[in-house]
PDB file of N, CA and C in Angstrom:
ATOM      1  N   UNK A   1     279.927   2.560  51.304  1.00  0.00           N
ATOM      2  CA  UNK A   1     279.617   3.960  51.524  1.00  0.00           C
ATOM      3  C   UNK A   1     278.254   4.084  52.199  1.00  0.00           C
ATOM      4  N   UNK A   2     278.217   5.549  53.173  1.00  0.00           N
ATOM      5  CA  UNK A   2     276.779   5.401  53.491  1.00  0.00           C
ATOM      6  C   UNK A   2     276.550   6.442  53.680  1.00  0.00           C
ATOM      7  N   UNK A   3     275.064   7.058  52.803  1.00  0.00           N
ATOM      8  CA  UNK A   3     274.255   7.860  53.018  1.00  0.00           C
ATOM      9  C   UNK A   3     273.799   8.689  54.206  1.00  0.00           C
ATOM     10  N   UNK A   4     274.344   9.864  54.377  1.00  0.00           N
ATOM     11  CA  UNK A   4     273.994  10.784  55.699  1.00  0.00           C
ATOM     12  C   UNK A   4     273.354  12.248  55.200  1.00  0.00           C
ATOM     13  N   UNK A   5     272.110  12.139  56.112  1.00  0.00           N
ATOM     14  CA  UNK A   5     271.760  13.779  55.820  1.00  0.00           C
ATOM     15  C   UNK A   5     272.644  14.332  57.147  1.00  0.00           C
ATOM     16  N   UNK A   6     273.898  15.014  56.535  1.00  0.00           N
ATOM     17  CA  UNK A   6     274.377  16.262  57.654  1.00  0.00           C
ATOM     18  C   UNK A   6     273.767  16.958  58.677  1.00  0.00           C
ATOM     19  N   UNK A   7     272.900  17.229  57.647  1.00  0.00           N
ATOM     20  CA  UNK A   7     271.949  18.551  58.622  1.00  0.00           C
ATOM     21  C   UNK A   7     271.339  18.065  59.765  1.00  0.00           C
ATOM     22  N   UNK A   8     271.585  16.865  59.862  1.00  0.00           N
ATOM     23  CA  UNK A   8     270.040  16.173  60.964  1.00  0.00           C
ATOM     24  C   UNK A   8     271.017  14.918  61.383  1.00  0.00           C
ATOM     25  N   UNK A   9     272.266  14.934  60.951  1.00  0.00           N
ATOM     26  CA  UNK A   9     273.408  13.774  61.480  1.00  0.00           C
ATOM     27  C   UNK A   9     272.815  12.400  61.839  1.00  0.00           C
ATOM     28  N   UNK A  10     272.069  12.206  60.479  1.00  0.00           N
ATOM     29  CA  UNK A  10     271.616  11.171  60.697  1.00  0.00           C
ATOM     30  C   UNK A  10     271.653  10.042  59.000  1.00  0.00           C
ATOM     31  N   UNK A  11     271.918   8.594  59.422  1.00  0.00           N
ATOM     32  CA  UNK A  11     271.912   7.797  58.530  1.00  0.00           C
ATOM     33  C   UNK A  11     270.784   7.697  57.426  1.00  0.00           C
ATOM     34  N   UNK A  12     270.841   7.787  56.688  1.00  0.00           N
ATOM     35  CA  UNK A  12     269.844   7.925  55.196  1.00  0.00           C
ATOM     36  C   UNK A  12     269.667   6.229  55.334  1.00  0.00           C
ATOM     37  N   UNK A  13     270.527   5.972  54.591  1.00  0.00           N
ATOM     38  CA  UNK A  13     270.810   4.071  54.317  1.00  0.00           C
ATOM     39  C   UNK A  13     272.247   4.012  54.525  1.00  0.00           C
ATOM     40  N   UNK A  14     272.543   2.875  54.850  1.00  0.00           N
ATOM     41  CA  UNK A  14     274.315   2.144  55.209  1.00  0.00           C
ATOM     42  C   UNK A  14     274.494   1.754  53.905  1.00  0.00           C
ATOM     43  N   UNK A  15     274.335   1.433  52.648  1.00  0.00           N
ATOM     44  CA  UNK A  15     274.847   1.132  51.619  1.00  0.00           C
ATOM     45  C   UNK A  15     274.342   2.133  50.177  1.00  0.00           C
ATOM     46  N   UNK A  16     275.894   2.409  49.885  1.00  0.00           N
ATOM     47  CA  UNK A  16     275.260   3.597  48.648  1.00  0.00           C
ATOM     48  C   UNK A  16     276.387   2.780  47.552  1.00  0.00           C
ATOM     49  N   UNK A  17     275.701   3.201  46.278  1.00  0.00           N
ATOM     50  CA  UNK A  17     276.572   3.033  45.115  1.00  0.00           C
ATOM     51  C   UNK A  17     276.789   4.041  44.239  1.00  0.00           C
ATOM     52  N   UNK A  18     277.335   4.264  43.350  1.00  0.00           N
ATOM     53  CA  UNK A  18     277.484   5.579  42.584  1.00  0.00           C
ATOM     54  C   UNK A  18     277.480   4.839  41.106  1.00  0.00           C
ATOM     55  N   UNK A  19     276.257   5.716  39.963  1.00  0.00           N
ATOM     56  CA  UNK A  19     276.253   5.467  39.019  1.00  0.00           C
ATOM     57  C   UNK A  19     277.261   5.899  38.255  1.00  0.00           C
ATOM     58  N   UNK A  20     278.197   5.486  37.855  1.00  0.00           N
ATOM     59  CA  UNK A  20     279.640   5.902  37.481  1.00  0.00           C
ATOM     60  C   UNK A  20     279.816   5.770  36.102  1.00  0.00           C
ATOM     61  N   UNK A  21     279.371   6.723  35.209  1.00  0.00           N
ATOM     62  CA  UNK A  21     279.697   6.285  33.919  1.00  0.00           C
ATOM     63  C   UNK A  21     278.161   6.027  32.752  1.00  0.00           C
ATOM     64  N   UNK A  22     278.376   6.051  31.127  1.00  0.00           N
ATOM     65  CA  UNK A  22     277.197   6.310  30.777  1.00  0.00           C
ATOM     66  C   UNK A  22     275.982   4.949  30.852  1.00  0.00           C
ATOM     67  N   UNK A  23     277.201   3.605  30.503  1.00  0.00           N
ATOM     68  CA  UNK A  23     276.172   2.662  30.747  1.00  0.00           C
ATOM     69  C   UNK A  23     275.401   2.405  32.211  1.00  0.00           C
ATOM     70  N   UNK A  24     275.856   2.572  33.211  1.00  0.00           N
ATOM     71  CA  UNK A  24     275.431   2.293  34.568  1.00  0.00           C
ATOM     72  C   UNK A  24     274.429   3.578  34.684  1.00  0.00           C
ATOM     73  N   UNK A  25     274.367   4.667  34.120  1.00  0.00           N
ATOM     74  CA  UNK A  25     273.492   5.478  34.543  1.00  0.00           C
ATOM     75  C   UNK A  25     272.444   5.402  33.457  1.00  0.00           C
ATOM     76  N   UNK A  26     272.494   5.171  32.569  1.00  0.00           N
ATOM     77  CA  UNK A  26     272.009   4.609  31.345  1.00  0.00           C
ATOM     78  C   UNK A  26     270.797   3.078  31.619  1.00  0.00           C
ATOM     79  N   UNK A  27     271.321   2.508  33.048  1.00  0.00           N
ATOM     80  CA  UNK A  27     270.702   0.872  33.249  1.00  0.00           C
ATOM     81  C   UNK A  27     269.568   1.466  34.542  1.00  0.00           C
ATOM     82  N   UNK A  28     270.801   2.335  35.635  1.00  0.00           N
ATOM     83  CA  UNK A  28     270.149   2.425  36.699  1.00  0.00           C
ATOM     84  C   UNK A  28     269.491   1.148  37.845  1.00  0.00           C
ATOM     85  N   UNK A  29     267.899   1.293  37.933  1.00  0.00           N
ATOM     86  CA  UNK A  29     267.911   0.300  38.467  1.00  0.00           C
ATOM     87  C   UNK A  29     266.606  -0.452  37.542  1.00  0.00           C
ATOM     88  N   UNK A  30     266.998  -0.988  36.219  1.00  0.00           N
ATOM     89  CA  UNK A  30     265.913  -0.985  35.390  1.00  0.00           C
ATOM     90  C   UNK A  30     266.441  -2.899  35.708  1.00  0.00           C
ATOM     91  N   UNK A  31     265.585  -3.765  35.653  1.00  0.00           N
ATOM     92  CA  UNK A  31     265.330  -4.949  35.742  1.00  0.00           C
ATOM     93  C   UNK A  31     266.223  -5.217  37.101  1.00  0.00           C
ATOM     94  N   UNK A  32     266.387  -4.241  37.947  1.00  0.00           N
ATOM     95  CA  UNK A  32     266.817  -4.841  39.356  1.00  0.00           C
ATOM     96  C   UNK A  32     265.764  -5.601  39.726  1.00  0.00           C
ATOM     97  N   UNK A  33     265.884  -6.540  40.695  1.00  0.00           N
ATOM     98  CA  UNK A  33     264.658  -6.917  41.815  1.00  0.00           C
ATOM     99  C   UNK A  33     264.713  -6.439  43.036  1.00  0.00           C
ATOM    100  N   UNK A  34     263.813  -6.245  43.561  1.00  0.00           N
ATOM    101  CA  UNK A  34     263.143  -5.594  44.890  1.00  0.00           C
ATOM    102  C   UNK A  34     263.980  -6.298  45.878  1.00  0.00           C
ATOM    103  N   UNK A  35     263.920  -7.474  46.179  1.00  0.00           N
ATOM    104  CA  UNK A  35     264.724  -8.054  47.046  1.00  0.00           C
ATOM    105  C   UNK A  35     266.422  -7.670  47.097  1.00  0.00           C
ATOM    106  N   UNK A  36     266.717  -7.360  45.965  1.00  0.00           N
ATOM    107  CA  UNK A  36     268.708  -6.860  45.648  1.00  0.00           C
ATOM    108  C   UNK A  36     268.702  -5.064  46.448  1.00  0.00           C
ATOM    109  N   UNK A  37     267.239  -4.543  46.104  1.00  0.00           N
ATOM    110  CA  UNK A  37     267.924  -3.250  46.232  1.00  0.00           C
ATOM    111  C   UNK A  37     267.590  -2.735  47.744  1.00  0.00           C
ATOM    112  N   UNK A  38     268.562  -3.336  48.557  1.00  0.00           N
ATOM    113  CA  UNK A  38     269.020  -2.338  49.693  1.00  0.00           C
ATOM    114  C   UNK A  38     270.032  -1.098  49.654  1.00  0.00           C
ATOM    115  N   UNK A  39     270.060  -0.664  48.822  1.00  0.00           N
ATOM    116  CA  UNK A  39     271.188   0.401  48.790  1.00  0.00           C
ATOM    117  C   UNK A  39     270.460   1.983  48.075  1.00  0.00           C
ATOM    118  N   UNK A  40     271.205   2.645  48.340  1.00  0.00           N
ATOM    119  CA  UNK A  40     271.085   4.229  47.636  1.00  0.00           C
ATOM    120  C   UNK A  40     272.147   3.994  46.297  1.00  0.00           C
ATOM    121  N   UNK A  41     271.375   4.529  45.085  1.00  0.00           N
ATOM    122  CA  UNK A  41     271.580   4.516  44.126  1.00  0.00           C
ATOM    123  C   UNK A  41     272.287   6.395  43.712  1.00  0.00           C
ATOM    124  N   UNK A  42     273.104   6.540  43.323  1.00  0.00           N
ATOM    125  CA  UNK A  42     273.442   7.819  42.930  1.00  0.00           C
ATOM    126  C   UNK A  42     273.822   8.242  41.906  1.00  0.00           C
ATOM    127  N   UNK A  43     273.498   9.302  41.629  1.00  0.00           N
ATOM    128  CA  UNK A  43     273.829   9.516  39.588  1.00  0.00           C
ATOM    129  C   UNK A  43     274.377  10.920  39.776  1.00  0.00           C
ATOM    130  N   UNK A  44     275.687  11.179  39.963  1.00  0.00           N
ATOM    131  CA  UNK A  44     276.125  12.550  39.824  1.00  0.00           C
ATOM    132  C   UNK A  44     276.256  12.822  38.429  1.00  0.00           C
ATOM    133  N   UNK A  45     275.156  14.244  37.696  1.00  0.00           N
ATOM    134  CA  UNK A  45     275.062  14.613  36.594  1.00  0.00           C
ATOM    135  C   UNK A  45     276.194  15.584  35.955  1.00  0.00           C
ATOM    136  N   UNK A  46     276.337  15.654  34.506  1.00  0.00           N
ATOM    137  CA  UNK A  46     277.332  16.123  34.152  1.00  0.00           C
ATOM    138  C   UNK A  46     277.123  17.959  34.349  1.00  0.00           C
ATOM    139  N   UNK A  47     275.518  18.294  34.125  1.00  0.00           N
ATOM    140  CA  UNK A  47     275.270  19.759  34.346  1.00  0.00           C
ATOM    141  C   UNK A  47     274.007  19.721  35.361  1.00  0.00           C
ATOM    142  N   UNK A  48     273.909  21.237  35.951  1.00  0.00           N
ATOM    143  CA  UNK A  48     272.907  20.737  36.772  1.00  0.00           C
ATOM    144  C   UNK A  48     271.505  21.937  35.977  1.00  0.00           C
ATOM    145  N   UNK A  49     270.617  20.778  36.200  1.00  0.00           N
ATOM    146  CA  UNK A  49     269.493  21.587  35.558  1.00  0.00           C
ATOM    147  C   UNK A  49     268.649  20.647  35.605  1.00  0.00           C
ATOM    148  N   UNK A  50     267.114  21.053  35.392  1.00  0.00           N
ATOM    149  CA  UNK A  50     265.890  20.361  35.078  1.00  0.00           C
ATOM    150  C   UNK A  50     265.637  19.212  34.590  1.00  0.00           C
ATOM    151  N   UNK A  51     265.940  19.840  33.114  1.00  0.00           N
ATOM    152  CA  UNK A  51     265.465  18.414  32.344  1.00  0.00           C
ATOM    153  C   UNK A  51     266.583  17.346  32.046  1.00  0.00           C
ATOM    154  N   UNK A  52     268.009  18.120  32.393  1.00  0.00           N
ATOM    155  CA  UNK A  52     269.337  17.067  32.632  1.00  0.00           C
ATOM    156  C   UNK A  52     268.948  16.173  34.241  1.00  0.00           C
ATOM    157  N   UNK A  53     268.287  16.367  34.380  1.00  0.00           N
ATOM    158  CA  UNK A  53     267.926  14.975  36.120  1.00  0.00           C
ATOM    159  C   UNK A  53     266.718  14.513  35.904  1.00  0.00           C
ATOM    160  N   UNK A  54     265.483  14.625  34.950  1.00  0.00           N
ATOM    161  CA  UNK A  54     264.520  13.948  34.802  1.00  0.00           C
ATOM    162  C   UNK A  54     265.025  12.461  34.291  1.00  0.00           C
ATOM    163  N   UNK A  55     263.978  11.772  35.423  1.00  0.00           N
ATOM    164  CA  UNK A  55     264.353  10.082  35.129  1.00  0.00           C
ATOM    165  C   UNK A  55     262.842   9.797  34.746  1.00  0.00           C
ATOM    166  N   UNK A  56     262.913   8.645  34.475  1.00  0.00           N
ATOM    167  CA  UNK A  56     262.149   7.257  34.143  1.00  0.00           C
ATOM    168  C   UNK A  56     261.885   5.971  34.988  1.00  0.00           C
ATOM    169  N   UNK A  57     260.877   5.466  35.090  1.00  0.00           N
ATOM    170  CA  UNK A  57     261.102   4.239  35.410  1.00  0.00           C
ATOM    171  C   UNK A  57     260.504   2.937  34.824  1.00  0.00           C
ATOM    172  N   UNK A  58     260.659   3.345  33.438  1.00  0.00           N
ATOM    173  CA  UNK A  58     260.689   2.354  33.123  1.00  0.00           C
ATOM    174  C   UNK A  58     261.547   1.122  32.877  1.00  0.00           C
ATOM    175  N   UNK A  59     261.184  -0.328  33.255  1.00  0.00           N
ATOM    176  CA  UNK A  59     261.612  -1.772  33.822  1.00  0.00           C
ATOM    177  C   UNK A  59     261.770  -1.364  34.725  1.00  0.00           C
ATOM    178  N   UNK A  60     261.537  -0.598  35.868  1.00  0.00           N
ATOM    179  CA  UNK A  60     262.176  -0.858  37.282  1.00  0.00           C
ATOM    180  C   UNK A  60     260.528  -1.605  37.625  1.00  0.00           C
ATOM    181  N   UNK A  61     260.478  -2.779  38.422  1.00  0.00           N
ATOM    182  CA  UNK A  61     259.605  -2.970  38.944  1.00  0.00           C
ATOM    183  C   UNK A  61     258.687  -2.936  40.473  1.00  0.00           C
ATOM    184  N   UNK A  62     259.394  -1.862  41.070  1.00  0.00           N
ATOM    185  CA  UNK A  62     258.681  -1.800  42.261  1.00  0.00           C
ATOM    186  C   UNK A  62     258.595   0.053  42.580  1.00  0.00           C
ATOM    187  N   UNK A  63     258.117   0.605  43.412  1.00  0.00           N
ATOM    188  CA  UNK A  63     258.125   1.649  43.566  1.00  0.00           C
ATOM    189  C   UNK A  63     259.475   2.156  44.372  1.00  0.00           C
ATOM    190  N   UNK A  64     260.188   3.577  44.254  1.00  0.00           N
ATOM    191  CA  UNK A  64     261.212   4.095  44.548  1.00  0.00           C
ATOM    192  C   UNK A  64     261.074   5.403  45.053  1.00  0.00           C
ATOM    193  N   UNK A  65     261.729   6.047  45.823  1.00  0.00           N
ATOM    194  CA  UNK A  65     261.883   7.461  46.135  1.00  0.00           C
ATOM    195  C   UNK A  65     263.135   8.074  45.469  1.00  0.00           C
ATOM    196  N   UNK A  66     263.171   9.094  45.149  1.00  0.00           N
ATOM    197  CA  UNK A  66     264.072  10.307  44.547  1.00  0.00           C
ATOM    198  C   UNK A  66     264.530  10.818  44.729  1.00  0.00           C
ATOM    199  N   UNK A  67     265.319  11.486  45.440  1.00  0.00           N
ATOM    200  CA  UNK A  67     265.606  12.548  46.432  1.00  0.00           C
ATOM    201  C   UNK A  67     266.733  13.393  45.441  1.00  0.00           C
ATOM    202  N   UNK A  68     266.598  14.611  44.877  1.00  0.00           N
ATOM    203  CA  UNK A  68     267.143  15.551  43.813  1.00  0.00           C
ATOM    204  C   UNK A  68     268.136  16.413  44.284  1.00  0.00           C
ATOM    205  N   UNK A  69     269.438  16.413  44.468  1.00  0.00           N
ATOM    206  CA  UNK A  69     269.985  17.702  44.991  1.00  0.00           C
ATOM    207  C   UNK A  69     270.978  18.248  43.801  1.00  0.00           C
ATOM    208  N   UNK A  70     270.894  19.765  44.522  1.00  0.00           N
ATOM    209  CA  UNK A  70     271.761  20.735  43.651  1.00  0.00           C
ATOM    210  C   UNK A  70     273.304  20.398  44.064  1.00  0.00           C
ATOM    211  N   UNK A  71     274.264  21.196  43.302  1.00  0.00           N
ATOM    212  CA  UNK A  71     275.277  21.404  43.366  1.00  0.00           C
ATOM    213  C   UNK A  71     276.170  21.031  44.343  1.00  0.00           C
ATOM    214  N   UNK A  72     275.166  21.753  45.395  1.00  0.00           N
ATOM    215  CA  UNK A  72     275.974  21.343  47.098  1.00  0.00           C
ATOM    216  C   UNK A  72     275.593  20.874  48.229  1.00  0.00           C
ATOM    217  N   UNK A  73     274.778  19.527  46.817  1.00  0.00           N
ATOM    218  CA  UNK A  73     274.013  18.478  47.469  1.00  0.00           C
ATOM    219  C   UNK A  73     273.379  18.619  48.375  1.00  0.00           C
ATOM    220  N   UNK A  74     272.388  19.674  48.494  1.00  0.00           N
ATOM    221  CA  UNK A  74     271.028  19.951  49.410  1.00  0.00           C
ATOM    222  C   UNK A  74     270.344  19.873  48.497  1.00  0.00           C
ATOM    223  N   UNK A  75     269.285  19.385  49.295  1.00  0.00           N
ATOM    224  CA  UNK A  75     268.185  18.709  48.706  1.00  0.00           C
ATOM    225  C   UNK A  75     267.159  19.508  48.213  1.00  0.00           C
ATOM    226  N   UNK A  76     266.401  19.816  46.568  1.00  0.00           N
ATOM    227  CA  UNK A  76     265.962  20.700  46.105  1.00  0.00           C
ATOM    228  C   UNK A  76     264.573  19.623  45.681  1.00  0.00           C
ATOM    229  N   UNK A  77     264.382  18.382  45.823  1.00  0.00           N
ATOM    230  CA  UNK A  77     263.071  18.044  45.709  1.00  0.00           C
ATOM    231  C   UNK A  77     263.183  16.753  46.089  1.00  0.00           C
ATOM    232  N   UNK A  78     261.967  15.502  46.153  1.00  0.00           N
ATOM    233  CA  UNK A  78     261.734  14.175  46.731  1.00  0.00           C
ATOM    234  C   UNK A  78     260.472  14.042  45.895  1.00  0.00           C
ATOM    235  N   UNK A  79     260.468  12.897  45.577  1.00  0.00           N
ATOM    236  CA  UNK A  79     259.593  12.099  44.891  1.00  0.00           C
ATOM    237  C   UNK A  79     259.560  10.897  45.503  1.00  0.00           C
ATOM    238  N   UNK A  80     258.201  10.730  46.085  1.00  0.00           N
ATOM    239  CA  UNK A  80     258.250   9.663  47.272  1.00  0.00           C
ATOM    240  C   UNK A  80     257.293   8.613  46.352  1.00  0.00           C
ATOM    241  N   UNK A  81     258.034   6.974  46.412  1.00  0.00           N
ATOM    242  CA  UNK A  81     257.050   6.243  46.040  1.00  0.00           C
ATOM    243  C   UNK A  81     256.979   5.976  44.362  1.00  0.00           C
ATOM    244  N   UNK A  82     257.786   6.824  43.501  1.00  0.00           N
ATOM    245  CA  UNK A  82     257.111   6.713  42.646  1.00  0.00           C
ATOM    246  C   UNK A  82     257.198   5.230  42.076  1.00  0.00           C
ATOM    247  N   UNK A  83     256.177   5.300  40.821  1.00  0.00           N
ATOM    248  CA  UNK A  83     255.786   4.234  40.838  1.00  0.00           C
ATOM    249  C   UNK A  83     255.980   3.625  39.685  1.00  0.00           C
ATOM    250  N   UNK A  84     256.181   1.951  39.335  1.00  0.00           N
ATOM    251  CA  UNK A  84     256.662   1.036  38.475  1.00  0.00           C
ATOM    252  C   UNK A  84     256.034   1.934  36.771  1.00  0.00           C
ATOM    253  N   UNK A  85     257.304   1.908  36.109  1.00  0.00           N
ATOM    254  CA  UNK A  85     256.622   2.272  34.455  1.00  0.00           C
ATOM    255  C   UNK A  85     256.602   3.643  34.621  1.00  0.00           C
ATOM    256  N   UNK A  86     256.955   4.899  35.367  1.00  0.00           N
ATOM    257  CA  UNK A  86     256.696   6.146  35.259  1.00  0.00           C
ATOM    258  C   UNK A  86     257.261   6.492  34.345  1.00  0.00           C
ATOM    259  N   UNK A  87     256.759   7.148  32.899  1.00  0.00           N
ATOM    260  CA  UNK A  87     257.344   7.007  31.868  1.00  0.00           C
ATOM    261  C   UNK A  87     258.373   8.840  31.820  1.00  0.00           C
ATOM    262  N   UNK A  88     257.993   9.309  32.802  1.00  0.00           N
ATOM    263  CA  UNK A  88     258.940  10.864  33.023  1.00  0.00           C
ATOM    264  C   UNK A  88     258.674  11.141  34.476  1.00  0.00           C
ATOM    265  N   UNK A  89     259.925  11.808  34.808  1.00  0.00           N
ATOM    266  CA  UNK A  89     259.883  12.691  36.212  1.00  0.00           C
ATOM    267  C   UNK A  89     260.962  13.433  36.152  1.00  0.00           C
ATOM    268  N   UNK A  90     260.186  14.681  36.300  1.00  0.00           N
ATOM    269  CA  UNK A  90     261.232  16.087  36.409  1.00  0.00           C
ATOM    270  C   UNK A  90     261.362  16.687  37.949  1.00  0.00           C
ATOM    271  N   UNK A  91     262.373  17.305  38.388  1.00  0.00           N
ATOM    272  CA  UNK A  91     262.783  17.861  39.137  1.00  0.00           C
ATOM    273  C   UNK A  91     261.899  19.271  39.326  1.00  0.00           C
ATOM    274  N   UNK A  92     261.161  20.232  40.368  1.00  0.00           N
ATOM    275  CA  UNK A  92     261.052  21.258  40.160  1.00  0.00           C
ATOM    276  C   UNK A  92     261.700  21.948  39.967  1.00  0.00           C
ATOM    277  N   UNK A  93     263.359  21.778  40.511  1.00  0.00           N
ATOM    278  CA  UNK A  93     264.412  22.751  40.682  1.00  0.00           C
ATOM    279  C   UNK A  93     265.155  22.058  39.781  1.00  0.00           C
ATOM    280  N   UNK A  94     266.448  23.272  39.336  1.00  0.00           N
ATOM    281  CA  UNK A  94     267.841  22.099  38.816  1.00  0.00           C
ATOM    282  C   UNK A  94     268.539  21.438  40.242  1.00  0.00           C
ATOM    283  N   UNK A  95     268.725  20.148  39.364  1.00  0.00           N
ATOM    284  CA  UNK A  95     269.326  18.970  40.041  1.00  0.00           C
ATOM    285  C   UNK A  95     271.205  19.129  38.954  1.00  0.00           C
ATOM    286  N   UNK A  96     272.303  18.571  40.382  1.00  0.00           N
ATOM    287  CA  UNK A  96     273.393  18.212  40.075  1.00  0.00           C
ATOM    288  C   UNK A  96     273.392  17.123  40.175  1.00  0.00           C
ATOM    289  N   UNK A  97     272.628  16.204  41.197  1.00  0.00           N
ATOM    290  CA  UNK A  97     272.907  15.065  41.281  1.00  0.00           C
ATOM    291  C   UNK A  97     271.119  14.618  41.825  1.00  0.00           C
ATOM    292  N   UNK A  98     270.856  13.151  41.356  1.00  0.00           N
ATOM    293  CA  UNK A  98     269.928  12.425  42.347  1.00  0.00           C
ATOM    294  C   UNK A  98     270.270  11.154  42.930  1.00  0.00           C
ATOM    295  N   UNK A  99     269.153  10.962  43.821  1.00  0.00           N
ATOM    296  CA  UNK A  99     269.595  10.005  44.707  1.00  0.00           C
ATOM    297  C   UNK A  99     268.369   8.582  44.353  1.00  0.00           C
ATOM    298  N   UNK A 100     268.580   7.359  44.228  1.00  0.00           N
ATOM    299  CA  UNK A 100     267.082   6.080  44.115  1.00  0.00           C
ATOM    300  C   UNK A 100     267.264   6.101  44.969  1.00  0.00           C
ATOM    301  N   UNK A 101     266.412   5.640  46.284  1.00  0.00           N
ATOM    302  CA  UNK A 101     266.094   4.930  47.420  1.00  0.00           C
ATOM    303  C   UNK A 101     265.112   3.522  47.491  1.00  0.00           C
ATOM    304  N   UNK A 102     265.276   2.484  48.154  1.00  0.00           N
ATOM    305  CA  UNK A 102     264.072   2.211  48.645  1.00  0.00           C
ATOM    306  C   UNK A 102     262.903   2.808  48.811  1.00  0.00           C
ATOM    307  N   UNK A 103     261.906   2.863  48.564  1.00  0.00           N
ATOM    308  CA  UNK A 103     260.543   3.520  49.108  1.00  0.00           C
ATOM    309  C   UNK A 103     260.554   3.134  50.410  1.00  0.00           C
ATOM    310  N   UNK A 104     260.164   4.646  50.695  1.00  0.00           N
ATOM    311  CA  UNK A 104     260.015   4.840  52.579  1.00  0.00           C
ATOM    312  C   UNK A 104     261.019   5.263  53.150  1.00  0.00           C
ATOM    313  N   UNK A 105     262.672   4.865  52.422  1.00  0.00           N
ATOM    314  CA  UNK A 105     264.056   5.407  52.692  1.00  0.00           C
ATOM    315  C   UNK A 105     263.950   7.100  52.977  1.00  0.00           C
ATOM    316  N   UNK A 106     263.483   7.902  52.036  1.00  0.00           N
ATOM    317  CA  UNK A 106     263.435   9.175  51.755  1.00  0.00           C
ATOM    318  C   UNK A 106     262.866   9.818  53.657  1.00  0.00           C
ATOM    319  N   UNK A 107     262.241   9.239  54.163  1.00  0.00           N
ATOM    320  CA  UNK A 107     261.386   9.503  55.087  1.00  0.00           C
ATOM    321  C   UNK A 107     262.078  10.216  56.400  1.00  0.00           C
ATOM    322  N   UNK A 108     262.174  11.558  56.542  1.00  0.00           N
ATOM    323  CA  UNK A 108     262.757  12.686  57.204  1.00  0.00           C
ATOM    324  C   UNK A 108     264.002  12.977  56.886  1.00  0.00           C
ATOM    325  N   UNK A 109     263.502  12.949  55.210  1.00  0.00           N
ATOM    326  CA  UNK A 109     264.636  13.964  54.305  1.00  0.00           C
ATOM    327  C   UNK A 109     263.453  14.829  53.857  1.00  0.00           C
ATOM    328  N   UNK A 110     263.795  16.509  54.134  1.00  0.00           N
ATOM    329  CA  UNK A 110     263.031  17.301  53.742  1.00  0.00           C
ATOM    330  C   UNK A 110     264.271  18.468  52.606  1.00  0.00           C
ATOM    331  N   UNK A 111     263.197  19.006  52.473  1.00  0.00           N
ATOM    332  CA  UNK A 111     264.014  19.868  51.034  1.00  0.00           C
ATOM    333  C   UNK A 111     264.898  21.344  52.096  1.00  0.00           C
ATOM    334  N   UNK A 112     266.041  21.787  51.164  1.00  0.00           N
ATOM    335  CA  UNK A 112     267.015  22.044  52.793  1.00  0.00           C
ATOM    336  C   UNK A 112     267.738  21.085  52.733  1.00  0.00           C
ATOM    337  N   UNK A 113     267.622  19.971  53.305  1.00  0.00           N
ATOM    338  CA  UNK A 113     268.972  19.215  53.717  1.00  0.00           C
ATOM    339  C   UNK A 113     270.044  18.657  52.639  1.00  0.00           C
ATOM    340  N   UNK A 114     271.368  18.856  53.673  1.00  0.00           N
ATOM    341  CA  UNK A 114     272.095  18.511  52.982  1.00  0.00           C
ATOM    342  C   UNK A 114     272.794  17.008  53.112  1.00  0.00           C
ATOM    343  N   UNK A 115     272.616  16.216  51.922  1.00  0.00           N
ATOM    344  CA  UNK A 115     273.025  14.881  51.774  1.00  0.00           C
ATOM    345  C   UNK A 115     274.363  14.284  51.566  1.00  0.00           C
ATOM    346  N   UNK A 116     275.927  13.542  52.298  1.00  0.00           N
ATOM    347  CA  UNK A 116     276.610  13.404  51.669  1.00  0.00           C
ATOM    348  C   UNK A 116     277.453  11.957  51.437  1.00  0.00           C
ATOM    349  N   UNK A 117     277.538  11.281  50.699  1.00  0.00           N
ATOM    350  CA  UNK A 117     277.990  10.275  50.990  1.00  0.00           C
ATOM    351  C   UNK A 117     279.405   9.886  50.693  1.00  0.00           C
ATOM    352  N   UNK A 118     280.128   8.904  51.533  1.00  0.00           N
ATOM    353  CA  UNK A 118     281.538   8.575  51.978  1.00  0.00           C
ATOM    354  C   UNK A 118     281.836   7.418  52.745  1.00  0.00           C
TER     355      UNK A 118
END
């Protein structure tokens, strides 16, 4: 699968996965290594709201971007970079779904666009 912002018909990343289920969204990308993660990570949530899309990063060991969308997957916030051990991160807006990236991936995704992957 691969990551496209619509709005700007352009490739996000060529490899996406979908967190499917409670353990995989539950693991995320916690003791991945930096070198494995070329891909977009995705967690479609069961409701959409605030503190239902605040993540963590703790065990992930390298820094990541965020990219938060609502319902109809436009993009309602980005968290660029964040960084190893962030022990909370909330959404400003409600989130239906978020997106992990690579750090630097996020880079001319602005809030507005709409993200879809297939």
């Amino acid at each position: 699968m691969t990551l496209t912002n619509i709005t700007k018909n352009k490739t996000v990343i060529e490899r996406t996965r979908i967190a499917v289920g409670f353990f995989s969204q539950l693991r995320g990308l916690m003791f991945e290594k930096k070198k494995n993660f070329d891909y977009a990570l995705v967690f479609p949530l069961h409701m959409e709201g605030r503190f239902s899309a605040s993540i963590h990063c703790l065990f992930v060991f390298f820094p990541i971007d965020v990219v938060f969308l609502d319902r109809e997957k436009k993009v309602v916030d980005i968290k660029k970079s964040l960084m190893p051990f962030t022990p909370f991160c909330i959404p400003s807006k409600p989130a239906k779904y978020f997106v992990e990236l690579p750090a630097g991936k996020s880079n001319g995704v602005e809030i507005g666009d709409q993200l879809e992957w297939k």
